[in-house]
N, C-alpha and C. Protein backbone atom coordinates (compact mmCIF):
# COMPACT_ATOMS: atom_id res chain seq x y z
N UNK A 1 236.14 17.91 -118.92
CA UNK A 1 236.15 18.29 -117.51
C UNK A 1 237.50 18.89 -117.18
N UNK A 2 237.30 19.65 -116.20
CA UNK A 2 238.76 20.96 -115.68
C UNK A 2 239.18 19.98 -114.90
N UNK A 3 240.48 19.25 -115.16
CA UNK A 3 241.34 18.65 -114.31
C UNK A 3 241.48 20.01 -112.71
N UNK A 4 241.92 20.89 -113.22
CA UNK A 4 241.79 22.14 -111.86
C UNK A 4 241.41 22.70 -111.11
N UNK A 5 240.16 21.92 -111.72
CA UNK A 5 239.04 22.59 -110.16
C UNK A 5 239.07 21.43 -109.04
N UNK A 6 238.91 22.74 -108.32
CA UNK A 6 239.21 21.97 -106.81
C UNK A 6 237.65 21.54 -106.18
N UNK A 7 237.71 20.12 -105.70
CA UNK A 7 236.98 19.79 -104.84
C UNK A 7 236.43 20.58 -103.48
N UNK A 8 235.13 20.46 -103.61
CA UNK A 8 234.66 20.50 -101.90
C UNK A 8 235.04 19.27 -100.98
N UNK A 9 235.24 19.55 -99.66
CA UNK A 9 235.22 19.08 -98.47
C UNK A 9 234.78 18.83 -97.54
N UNK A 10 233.98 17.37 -97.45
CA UNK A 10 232.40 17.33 -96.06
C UNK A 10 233.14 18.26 -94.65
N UNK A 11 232.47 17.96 -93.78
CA UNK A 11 232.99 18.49 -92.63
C UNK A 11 233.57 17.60 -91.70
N UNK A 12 233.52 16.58 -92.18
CA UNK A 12 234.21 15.15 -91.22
C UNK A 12 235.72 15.49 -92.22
N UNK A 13 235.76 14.73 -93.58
CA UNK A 13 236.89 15.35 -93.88
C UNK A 13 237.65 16.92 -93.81
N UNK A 14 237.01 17.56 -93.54
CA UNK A 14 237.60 19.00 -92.83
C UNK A 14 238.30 18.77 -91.24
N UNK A 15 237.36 18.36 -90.58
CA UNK A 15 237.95 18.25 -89.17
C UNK A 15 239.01 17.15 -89.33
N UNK A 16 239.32 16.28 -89.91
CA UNK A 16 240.38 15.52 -90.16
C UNK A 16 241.55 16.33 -90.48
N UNK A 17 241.60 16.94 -91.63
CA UNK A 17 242.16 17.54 -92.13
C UNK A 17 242.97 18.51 -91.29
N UNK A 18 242.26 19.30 -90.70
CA UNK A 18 242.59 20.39 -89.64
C UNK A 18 243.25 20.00 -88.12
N UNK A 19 242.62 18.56 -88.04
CA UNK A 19 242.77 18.23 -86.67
C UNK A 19 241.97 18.91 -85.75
N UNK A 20 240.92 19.05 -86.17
CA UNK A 20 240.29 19.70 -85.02
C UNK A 20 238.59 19.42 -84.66
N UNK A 21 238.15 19.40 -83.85
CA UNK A 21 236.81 19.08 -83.56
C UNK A 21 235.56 19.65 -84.21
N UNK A 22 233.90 19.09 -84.23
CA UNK A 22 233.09 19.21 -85.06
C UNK A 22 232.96 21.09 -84.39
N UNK A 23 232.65 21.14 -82.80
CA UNK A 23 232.72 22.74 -82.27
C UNK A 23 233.75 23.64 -82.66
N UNK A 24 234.87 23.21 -82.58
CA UNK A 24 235.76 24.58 -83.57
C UNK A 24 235.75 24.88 -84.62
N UNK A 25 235.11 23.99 -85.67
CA UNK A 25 234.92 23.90 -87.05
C UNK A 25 233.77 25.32 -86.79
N UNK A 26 232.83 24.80 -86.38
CA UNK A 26 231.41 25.93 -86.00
C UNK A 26 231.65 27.10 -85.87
N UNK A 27 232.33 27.13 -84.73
CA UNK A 27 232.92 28.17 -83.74
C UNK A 27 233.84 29.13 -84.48
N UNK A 28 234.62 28.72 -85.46
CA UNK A 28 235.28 29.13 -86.62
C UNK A 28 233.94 30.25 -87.60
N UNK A 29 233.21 29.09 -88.12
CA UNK A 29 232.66 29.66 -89.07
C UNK A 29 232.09 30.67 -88.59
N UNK A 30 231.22 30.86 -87.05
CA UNK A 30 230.48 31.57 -86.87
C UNK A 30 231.18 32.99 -86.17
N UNK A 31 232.09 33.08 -85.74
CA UNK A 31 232.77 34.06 -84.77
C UNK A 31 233.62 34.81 -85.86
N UNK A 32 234.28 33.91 -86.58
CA UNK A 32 235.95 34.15 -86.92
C UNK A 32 235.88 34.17 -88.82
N UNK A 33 234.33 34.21 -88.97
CA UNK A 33 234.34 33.97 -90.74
C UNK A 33 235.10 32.78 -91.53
N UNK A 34 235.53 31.49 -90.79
CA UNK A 34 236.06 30.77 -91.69
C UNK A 34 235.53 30.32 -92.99
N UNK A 35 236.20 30.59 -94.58
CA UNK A 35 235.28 30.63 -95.68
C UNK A 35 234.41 28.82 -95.56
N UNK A 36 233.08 28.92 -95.89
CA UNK A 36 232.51 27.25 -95.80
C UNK A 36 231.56 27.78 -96.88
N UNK A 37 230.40 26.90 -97.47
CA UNK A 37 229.28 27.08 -98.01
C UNK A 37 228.39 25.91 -97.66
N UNK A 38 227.14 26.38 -96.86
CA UNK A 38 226.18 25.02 -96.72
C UNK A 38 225.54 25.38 -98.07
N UNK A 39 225.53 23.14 -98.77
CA UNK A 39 224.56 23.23 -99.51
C UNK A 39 223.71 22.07 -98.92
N UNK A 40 222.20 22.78 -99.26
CA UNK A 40 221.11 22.29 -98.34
C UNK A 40 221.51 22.25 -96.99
N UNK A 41 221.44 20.55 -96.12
CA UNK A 41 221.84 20.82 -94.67
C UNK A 41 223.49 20.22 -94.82
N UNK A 42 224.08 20.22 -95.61
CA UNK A 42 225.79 20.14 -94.96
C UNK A 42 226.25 21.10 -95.65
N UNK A 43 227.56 21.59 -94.61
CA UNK A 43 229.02 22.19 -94.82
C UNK A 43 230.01 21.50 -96.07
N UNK A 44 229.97 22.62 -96.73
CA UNK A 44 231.06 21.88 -97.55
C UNK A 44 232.54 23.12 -97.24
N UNK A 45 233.68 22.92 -97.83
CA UNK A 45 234.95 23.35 -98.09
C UNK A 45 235.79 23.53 -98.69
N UNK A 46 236.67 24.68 -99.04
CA UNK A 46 237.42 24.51 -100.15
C UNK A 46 239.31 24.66 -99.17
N UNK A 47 240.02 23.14 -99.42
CA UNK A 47 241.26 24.04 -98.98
C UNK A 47 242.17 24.78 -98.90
N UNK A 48 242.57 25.06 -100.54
CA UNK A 48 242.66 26.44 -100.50
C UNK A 48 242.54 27.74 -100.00
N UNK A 49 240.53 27.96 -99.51
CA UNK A 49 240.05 29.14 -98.95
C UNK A 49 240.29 28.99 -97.55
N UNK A 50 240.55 27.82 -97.06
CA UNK A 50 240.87 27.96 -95.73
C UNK A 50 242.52 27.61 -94.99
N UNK A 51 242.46 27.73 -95.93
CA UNK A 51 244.79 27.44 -95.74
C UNK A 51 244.71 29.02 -96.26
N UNK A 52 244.30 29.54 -97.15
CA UNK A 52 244.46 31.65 -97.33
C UNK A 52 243.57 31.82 -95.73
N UNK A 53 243.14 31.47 -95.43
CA UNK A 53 242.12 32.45 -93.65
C UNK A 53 243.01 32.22 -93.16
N UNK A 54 243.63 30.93 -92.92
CA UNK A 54 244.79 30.55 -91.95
C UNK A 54 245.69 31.28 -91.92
N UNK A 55 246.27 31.46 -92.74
CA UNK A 55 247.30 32.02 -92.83
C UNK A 55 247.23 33.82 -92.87
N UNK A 56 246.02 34.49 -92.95
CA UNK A 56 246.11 35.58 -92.51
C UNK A 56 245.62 35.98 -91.37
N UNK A 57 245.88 34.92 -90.58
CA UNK A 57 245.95 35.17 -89.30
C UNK A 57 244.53 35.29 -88.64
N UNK A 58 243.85 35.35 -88.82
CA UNK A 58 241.85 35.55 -88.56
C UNK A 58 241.50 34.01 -87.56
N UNK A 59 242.58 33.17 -88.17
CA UNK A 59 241.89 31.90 -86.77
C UNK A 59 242.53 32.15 -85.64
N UNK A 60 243.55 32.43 -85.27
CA UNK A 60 244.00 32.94 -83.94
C UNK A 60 244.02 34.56 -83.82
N UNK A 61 243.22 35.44 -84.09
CA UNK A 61 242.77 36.31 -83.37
C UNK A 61 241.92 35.80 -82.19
N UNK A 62 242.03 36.95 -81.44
CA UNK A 62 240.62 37.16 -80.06
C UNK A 62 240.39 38.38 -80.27
C-alpha cells in the first residue's frame, strides 16, 4: 500500500476543518466549483484540492 495517497474527507470532517457550515460547504460546491466527489449519496474531499481552490482565489470571488 502507497503510504502517499491521500485520504478522502466526509463532509462533517470538511466543515470542521474549514470552519465553516454544512450551507457554505454546498454553496461552495455549487456556485464557486469547490473540487468534492459524491460517492453514491455522500461528499467526499481531498485537502489538498481544496487548500489549491483556496488559494487561487475562486472562494472569495463574487
Amino acid at each position: 500500500m502507497d503510504n502517499n495517497l491521500e485520504r478522502w474527507y466526509s463532509m462533517r470532517e470538511f466543515m470542521e476543518y474549514l470552519g465553516v457550515g454544512r450551507d457554505t460547504v454546498l454553496d461552495w460546491m455549487k456556485h464557486r466549483n469547490m473540487p468534492s466527489t459524491k460517492n453514491g449519496r455522500l461528499w467526499k474531499f481531498k485537502v489538498s484540492e481544496v487548500d489549491a481552490w483556496m488559494k487561487s482565489g475562486v472562494a472569495t470571488d463574487k
